[in-house]
Protein backbone atom coordinates (compact mmCIF):
# COMPACT_ATOMS: atom_id res chain seq x y z
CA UNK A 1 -84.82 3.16 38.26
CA UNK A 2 -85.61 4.53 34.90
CA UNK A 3 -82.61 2.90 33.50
CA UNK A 4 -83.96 0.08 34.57
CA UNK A 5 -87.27 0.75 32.64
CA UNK A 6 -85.48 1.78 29.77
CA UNK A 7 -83.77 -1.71 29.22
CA UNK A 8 -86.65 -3.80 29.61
CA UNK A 9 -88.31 -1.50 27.14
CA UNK A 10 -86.15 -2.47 24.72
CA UNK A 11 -85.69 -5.88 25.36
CA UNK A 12 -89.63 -6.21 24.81
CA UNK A 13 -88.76 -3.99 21.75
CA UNK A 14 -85.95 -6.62 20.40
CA UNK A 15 -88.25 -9.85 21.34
CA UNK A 16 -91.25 -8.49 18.90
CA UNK A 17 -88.72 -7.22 16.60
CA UNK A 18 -87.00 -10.98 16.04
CA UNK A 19 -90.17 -12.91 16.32
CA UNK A 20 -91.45 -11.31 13.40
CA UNK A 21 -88.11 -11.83 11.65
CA UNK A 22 -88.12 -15.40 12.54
CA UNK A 23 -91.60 -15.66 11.13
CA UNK A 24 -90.52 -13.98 7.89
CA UNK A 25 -88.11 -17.24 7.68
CA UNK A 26 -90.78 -19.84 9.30
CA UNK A 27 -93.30 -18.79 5.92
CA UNK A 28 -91.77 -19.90 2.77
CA UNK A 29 -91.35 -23.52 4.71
CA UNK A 30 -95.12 -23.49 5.13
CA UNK A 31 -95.60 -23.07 1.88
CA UNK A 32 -94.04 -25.95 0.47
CA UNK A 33 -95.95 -28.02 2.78
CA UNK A 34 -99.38 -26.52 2.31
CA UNK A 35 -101.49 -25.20 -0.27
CA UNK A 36 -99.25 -22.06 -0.88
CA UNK A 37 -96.98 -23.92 -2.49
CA UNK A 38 -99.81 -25.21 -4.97
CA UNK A 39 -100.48 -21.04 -5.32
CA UNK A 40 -96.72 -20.56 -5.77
CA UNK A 41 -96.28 -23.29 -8.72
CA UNK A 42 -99.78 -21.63 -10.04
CA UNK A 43 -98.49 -18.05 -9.97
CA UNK A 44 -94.58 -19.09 -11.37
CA UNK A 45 -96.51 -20.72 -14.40
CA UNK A 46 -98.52 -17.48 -15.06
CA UNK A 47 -95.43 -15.76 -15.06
CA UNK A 48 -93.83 -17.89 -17.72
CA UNK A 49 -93.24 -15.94 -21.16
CA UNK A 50 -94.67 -17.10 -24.36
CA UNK A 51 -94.19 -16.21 -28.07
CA UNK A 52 -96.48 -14.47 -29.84
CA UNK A 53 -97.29 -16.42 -32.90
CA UNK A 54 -98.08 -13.39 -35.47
CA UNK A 55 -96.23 -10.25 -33.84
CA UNK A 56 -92.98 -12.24 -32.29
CA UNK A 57 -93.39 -10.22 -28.61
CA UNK A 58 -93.23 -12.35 -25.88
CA UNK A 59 -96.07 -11.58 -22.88
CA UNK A 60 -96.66 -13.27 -19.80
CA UNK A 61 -98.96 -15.97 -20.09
CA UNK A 62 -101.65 -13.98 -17.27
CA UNK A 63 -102.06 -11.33 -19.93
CA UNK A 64 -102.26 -13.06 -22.90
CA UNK A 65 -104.96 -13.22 -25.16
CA UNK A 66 -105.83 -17.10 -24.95
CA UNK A 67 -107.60 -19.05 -28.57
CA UNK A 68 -108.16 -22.22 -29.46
CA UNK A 69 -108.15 -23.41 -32.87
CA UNK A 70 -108.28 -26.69 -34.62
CA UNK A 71 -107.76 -28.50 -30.82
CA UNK A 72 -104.59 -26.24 -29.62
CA UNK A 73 -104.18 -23.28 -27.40
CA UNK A 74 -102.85 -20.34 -28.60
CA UNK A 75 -101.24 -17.39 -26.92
CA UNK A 76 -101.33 -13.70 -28.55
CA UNK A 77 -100.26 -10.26 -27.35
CA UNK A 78 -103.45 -8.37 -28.02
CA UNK A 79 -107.02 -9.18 -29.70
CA UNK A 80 -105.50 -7.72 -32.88
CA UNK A 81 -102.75 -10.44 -33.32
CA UNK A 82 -105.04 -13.10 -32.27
CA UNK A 83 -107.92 -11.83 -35.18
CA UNK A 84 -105.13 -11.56 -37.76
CA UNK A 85 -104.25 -15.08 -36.95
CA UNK A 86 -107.31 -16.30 -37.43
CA UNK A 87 -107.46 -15.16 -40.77
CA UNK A 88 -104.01 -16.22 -41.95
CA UNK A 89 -103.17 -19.37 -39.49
CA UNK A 90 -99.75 -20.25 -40.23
């Protein structure tokens, strides 16, 4: 009798164990469909490196110091870069 317990223990075990793997699959299709995928395209462009005009590093665009001078966006490592090229634009 408890053997039989035993087995349909872990066959309710293995059921909630694959459902949430299947799920894990089911998401990324949801978010190309929905707004995730808006979120996703969002968050990849953050991620993008950019140049440093002054100091030559290259930071991700979600921690870069952000001016704009003379109608275009520029992108600087620190506060210090972005000062020093607005004294000496090149």
């Amino acid at each position: 009798m408890y053997r039989l317990f035993l087995i349909i223990f872990l066959l309710i075990l293995l059921y909630f164990l694959l459902r949430q793997m299947f799920r894990g699959f089911r998401s990324p299709n949801r978010d190309i469909r929905g707004k995730s995928a808006e979120g996703a395209a969002r968050q990849e462009e953050l991620d993008e490196m950019i140049e440093d005009p002054v100091c030559h590093t290259f930071v991700p665009k979600r921690i870069a110091v952000i001016e704009e001078m003379r109608g275009r966006e520029y992108w600087f490592c620190s506060k210090e870069c972005a000062a020093t090229f607005r004294q000496h634009p090149v």
